[in-house]
Protein backbone atom coordinates (compact mmCIF):
# COMPACT_ATOMS: atom_id res chain seq x y z
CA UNK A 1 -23.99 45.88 4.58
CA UNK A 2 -23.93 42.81 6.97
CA UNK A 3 -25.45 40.92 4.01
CA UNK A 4 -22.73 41.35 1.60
CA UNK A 5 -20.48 39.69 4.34
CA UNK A 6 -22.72 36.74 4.82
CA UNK A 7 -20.08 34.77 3.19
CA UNK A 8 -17.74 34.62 5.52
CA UNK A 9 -20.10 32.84 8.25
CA UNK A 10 -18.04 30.25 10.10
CA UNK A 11 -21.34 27.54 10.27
CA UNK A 12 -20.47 27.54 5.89
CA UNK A 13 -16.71 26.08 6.36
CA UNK A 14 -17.77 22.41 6.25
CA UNK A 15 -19.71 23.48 2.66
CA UNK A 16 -16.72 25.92 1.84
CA UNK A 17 -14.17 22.15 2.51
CA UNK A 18 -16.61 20.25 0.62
CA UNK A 19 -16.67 22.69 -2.52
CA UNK A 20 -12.59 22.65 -2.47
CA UNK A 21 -12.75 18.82 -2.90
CA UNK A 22 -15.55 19.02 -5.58
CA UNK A 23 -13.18 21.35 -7.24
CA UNK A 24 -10.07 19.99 -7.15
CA UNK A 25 -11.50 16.24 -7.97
CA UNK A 26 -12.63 18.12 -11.15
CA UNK A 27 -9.46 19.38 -12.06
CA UNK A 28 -8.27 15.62 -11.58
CA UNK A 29 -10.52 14.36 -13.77
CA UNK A 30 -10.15 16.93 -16.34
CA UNK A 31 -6.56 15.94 -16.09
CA UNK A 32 -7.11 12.58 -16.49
CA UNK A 33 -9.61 13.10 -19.64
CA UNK A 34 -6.50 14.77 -20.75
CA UNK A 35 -3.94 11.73 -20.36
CA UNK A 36 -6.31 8.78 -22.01
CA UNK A 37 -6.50 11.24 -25.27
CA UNK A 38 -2.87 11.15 -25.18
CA UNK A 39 -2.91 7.59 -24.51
CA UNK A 40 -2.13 6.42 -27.88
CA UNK A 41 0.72 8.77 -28.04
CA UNK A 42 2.27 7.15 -24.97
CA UNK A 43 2.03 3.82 -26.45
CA UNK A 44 3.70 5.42 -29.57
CA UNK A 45 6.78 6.33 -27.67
CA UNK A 46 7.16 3.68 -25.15
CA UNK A 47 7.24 1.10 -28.44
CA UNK A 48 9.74 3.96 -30.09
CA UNK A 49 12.08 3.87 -27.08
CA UNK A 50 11.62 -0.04 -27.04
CA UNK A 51 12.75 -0.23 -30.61
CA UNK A 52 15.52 1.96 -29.88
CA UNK A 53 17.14 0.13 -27.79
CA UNK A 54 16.08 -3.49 -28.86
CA UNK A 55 14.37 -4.50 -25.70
CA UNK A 56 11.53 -6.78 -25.01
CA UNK A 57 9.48 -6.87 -22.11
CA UNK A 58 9.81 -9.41 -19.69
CA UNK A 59 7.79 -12.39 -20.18
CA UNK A 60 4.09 -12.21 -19.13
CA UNK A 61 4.07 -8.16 -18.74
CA UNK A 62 1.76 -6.03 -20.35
CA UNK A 63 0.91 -2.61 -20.51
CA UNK A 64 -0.97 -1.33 -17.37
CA UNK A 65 -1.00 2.06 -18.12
CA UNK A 66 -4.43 2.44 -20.01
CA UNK A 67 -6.18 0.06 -16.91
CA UNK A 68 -4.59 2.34 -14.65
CA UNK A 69 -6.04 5.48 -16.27
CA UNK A 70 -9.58 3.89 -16.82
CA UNK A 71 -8.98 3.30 -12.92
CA UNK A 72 -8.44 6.44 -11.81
CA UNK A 73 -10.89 7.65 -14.59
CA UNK A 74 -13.97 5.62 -12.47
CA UNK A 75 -12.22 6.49 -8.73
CA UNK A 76 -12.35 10.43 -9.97
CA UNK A 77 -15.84 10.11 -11.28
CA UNK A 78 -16.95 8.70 -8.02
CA UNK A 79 -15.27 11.21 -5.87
CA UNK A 80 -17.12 13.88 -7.93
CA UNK A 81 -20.51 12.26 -7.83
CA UNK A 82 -20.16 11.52 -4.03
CA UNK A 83 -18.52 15.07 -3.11
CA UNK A 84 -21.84 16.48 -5.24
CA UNK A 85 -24.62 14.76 -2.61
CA UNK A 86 -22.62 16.18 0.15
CA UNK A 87 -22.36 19.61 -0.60
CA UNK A 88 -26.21 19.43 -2.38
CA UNK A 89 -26.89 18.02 1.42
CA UNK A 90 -24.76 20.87 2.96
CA UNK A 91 -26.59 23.98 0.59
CA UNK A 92 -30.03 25.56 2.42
CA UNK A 93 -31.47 26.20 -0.64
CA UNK A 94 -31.96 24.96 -4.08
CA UNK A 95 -31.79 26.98 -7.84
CA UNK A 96 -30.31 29.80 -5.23
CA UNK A 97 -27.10 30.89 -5.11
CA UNK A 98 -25.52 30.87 -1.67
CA UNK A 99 -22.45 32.78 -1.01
CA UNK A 100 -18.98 31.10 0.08
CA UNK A 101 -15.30 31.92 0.88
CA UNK A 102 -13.12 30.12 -1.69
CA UNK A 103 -10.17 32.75 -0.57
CA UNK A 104 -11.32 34.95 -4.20
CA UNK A 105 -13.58 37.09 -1.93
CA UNK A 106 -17.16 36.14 -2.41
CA UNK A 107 -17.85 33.14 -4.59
CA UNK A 108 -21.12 31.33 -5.30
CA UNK A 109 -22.09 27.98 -5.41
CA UNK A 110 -25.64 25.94 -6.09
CA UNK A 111 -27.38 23.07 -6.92
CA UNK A 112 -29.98 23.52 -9.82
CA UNK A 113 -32.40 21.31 -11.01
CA UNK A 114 -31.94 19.71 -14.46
CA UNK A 115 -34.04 17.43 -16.22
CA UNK A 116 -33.80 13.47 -15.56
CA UNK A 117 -33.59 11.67 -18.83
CA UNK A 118 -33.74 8.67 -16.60
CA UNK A 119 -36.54 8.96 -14.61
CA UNK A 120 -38.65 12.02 -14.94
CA UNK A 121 -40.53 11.27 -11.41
CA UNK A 122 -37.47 12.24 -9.65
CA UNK A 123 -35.82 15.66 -9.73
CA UNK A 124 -32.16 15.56 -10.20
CA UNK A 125 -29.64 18.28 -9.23
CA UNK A 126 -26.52 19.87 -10.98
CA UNK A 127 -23.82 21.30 -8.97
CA UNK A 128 -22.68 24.49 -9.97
CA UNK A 129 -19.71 26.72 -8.68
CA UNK A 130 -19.06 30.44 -9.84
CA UNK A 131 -15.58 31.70 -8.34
């Protein structure tokens, strides 16, 4: 029975912090994948609105909202990337499951090895997070 509660071992908290991040810089990038698809139709209706009111923009502006995305695009993909060596630093194992508190009762999390179209020599690791 002691087993089954292994998960809520206070030495996994720094792995249990680290998989929060992982998952919520996800989210923000999945968010963000979301808002440069719409991009176009945000240019759409700023130039409607624009129009509307017969406006132009002040001299030497430009739209900044497509950099800004890309930007925050590259900082999310970073976050994810870095927060991914930690916690494949933090796990014991590797293509084992290892049980963690995400508040849902027991939830799993990993790092499994996947091929490396880059470089076969080297293995390269896949986070992976069941809640």
């Amino acid at each position: 029975m002691a087993s089954n509660l292994d998960y809520l071992n206070p030495d996994l908290q720094p792995l249990v912090e680290k998989v929060e991040a992982y998952l919520a810089a996800k989210e923000d990038l999945r968010k963000l994948t979301i808002a440069e698809r719409n991009e176009p139709t945000h240019d759409a209706n700023v130039a409607a609105s624009a129009a509307a009111f017969e406006q132009r923009p002040p001299t030497g502006s430009f739209d900044q909202h497509a950099d800004e995305l890309a930007l925050q695009h590259q900082d999310a993909q970073e976050a994810i990337d870095r927060l991914s060596q930690d916690i494949i630093g933090l796990l014991p194992t590797r293509n084992e499951w290892v049980k963690v508190n995400l508040g849902y009762g027991p939830s799993r999390v990993g790092a499994w090895s996947v091929p490396n179209t880059q470089n076969p020599d080297i293995e390269h690791y896949e986070v992976r997070v069941v809640m």
